[in-house]
PDB file of N, CA and C in Angstrom:
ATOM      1  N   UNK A   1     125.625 131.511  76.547  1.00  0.00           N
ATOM      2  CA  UNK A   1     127.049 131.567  76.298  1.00  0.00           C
ATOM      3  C   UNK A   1     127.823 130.958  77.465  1.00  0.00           C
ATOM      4  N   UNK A   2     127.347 131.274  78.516  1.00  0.00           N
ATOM      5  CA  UNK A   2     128.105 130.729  79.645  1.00  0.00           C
ATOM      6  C   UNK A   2     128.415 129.569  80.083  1.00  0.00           C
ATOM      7  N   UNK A   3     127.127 128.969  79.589  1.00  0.00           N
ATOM      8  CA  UNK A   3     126.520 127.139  79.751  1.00  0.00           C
ATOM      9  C   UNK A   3     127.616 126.282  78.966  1.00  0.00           C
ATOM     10  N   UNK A   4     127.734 126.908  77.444  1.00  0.00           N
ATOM     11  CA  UNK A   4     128.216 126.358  76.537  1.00  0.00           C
ATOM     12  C   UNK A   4     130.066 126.231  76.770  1.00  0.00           C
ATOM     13  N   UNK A   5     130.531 127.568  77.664  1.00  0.00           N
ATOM     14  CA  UNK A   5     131.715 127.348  77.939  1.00  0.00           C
ATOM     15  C   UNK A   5     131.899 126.496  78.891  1.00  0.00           C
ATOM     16  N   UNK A   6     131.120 125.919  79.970  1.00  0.00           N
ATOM     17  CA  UNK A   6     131.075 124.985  81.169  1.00  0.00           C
ATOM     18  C   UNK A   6     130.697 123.527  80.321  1.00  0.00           C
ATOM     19  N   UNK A   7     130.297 123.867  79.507  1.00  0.00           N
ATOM     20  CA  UNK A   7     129.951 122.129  78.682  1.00  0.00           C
ATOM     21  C   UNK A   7     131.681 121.891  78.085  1.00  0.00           C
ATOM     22  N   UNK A   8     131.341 123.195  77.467  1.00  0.00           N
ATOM     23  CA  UNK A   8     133.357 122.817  76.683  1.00  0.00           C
ATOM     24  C   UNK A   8     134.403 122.472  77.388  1.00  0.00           C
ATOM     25  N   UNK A   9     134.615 123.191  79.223  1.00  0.00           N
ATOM     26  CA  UNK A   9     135.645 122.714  79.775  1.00  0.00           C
ATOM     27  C   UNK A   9     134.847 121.355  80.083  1.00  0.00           C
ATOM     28  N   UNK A  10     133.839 120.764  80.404  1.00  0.00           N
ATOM     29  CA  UNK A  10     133.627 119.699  80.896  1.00  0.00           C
ATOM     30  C   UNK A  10     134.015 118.628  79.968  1.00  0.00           C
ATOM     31  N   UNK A  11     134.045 118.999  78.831  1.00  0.00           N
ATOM     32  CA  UNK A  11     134.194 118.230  77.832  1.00  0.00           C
ATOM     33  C   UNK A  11     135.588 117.998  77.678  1.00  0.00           C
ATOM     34  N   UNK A  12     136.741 118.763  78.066  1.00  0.00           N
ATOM     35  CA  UNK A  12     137.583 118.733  77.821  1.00  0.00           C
ATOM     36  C   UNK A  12     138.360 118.026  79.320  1.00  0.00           C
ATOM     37  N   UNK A  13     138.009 118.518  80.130  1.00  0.00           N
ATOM     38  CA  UNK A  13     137.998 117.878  81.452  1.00  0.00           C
ATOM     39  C   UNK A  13     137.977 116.273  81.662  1.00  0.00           C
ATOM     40  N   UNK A  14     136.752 116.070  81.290  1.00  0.00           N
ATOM     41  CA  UNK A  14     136.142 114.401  81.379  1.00  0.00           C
ATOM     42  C   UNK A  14     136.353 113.537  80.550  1.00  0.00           C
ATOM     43  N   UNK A  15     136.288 114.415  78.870  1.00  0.00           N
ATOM     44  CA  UNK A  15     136.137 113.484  77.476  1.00  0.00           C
ATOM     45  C   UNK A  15     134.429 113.229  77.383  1.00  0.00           C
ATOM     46  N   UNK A  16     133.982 112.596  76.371  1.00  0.00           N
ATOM     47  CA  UNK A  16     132.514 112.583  75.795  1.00  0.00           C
ATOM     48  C   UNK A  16     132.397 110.909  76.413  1.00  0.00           C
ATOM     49  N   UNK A  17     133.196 110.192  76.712  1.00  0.00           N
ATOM     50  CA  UNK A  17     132.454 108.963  76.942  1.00  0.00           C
ATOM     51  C   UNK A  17     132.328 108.750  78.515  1.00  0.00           C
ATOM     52  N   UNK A  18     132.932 109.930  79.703  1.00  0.00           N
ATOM     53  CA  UNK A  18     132.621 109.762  81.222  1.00  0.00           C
ATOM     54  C   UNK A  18     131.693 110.679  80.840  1.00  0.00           C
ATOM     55  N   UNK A  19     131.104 111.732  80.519  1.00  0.00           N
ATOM     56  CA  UNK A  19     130.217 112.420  81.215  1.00  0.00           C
ATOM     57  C   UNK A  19     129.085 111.794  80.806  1.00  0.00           C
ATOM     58  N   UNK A  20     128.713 110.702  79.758  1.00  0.00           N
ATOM     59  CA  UNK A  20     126.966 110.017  80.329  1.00  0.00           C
ATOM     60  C   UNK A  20     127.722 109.074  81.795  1.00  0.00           C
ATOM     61  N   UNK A  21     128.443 109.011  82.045  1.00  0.00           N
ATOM     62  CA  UNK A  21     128.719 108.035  83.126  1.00  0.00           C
ATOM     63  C   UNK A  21     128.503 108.916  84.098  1.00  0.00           C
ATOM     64  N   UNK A  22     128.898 109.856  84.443  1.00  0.00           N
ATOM     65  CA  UNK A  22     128.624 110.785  85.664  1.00  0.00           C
ATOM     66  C   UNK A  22     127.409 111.290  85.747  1.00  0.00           C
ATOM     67  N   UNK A  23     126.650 111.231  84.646  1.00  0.00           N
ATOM     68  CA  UNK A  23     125.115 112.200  84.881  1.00  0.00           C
ATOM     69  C   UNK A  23     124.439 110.614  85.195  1.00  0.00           C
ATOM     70  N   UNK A  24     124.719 109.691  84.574  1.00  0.00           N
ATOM     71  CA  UNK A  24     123.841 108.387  85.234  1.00  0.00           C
ATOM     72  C   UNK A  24     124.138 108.558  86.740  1.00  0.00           C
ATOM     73  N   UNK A  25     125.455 108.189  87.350  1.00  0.00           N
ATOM     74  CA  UNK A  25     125.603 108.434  88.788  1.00  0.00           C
ATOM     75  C   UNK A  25     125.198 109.395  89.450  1.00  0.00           C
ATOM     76  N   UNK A  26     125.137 110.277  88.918  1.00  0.00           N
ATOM     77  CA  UNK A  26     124.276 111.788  89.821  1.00  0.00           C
ATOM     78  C   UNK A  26     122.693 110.973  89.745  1.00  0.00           C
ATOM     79  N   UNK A  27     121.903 110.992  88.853  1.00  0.00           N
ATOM     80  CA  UNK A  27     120.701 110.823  88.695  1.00  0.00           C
ATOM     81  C   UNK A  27     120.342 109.356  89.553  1.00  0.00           C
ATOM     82  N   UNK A  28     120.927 108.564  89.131  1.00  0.00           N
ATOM     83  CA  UNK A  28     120.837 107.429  90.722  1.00  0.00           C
ATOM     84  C   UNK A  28     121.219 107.597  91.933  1.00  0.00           C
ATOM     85  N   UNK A  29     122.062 108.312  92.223  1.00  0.00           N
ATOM     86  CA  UNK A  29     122.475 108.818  93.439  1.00  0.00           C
ATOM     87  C   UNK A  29     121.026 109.827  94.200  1.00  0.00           C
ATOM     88  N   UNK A  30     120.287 110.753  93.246  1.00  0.00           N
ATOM     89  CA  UNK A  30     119.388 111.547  93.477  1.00  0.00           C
ATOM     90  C   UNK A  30     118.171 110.674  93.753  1.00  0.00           C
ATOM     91  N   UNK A  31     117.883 109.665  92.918  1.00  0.00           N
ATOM     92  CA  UNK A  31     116.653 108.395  93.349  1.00  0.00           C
ATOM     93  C   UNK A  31     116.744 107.891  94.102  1.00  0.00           C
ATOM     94  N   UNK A  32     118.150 107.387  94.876  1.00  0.00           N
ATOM     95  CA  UNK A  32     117.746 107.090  96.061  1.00  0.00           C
ATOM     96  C   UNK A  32     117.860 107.467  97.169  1.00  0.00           C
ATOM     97  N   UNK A  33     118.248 108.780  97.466  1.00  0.00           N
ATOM     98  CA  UNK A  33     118.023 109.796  98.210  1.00  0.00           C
ATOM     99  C   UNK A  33     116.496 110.376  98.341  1.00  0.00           C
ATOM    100  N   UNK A  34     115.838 110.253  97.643  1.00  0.00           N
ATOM    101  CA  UNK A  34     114.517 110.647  97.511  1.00  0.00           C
ATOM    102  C   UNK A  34     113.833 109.229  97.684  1.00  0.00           C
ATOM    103  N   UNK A  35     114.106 108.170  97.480  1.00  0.00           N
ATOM    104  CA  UNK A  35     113.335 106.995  97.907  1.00  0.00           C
ATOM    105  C   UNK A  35     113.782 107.094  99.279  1.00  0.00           C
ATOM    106  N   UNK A  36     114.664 107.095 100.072  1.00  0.00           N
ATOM    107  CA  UNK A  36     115.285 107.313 101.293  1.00  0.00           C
ATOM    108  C   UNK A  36     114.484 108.042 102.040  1.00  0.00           C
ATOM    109  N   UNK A  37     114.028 109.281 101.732  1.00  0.00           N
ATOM    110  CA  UNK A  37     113.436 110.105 102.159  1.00  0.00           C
ATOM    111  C   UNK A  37     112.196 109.692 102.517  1.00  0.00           C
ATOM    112  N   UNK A  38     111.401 109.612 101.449  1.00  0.00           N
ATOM    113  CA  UNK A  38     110.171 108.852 101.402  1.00  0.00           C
ATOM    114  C   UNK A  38     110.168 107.570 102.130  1.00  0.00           C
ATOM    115  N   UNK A  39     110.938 107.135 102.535  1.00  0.00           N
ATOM    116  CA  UNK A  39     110.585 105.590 103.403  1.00  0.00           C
ATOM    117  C   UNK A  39     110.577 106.295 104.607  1.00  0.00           C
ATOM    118  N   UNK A  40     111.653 107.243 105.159  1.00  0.00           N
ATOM    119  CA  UNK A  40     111.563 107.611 106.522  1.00  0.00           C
ATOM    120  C   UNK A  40     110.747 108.433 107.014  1.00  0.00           C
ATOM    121  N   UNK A  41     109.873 109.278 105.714  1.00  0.00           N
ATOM    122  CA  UNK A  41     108.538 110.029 106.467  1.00  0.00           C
ATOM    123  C   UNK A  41     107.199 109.136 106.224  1.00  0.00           C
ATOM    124  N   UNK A  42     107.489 108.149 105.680  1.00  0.00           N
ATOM    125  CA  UNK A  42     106.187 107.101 105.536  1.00  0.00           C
ATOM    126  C   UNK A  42     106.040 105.987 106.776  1.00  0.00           C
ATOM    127  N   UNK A  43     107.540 105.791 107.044  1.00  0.00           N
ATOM    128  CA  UNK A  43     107.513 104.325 108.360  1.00  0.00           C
ATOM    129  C   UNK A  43     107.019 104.932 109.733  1.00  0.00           C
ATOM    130  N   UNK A  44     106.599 104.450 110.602  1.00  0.00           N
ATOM    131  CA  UNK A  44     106.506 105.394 111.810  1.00  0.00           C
ATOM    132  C   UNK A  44     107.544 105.457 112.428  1.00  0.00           C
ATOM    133  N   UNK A  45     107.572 106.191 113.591  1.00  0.00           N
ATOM    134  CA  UNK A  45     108.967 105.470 114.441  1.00  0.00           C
ATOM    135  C   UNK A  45     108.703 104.624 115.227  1.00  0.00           C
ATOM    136  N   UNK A  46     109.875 104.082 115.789  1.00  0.00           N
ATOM    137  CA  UNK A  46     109.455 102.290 116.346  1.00  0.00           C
ATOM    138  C   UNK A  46     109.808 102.889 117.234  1.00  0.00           C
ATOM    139  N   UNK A  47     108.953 102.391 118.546  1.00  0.00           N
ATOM    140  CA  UNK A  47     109.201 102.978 119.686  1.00  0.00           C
ATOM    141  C   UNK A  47     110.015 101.678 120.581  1.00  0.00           C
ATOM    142  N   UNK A  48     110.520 102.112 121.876  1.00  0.00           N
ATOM    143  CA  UNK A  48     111.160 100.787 122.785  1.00  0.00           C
ATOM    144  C   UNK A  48     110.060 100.873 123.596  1.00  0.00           C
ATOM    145  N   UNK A  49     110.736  99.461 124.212  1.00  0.00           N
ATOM    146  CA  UNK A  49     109.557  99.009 125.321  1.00  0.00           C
ATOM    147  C   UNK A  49     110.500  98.447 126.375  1.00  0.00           C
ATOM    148  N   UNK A  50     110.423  99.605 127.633  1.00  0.00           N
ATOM    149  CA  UNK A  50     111.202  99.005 128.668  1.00  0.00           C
ATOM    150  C   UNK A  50     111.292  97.479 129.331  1.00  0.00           C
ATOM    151  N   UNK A  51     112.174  96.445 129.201  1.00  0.00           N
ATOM    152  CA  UNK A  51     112.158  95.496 129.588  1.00  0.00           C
ATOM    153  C   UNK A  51     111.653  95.664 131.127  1.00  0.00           C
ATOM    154  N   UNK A  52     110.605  94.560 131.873  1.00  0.00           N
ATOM    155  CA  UNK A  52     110.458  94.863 132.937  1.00  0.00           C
ATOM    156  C   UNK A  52     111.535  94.443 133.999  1.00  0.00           C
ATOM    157  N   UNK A  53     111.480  94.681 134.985  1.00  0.00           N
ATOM    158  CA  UNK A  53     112.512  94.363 136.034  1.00  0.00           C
ATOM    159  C   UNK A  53     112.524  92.858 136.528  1.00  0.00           C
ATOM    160  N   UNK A  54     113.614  92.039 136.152  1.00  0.00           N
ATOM    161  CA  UNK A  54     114.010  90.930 136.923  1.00  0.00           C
ATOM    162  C   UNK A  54     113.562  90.595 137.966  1.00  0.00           C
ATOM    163  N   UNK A  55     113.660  89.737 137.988  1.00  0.00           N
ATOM    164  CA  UNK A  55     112.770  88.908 139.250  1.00  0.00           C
ATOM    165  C   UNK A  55     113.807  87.857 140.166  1.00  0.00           C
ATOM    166  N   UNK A  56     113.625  87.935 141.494  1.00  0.00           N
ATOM    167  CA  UNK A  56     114.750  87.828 141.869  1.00  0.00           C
ATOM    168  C   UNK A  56     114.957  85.764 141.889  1.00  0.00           C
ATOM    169  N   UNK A  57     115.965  85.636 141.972  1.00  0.00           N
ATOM    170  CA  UNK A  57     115.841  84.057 141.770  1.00  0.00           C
ATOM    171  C   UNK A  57     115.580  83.336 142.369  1.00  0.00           C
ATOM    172  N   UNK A  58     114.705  82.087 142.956  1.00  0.00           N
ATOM    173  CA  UNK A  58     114.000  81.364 143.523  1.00  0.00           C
ATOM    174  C   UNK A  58     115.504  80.875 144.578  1.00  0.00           C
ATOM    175  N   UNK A  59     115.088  81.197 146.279  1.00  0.00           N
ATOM    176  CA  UNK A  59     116.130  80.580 147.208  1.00  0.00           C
ATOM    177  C   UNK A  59     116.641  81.465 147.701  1.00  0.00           C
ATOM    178  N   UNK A  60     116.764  83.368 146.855  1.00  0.00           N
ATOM    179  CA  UNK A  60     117.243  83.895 147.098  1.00  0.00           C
ATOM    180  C   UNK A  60     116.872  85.424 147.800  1.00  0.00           C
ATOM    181  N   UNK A  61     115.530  84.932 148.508  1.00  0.00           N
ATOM    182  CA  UNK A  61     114.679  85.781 148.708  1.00  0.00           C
ATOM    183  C   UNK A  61     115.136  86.804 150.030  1.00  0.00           C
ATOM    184  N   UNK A  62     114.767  87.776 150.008  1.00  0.00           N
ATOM    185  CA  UNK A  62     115.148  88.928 151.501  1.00  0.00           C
ATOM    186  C   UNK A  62     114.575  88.052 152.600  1.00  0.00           C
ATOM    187  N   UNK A  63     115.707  88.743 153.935  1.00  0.00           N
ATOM    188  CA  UNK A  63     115.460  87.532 155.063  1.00  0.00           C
ATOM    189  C   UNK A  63     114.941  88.935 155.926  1.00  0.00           C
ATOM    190  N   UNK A  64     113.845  89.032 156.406  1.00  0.00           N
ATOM    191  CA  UNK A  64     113.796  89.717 157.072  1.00  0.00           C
ATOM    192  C   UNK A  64     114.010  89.527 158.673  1.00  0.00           C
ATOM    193  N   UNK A  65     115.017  90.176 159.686  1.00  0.00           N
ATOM    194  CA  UNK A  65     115.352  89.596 160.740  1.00  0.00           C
ATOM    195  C   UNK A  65     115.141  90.438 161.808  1.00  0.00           C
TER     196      UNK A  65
END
């Protein structure tokens, strides 16, 4: 009984030709949230790689005095 009164205001709410439009958008919205998911516990994480330290430029070397 309860279902049927939440279908009726929806129905009356939306009209009969948005609500297949909104349950398509929920249901794609839900696929790719779950493909989403699934890519980020399947990829590894990419790790960094500290660039090494510069090198100082030829001419410009420490003078030791």
């Amino acid at each position: 009984m309860d279902i049927g009164i939440v279908v009726l205001i929806a129905l009356i709410l939306f009209g009969g030709k948005k609500i297949p439009e909104l349950m398509r958008g929920l249901g794609q919205g839900i696929r790719e949230f779950k493909t989403g998911m699934r890519d980020d516990f399947q990829t590894p994480p990419q790790t960094t790689q500290a660039a090494p330290p510069a090198a100082a430029p030829a001419g410009e070397e420490k003078k030791s005095s």
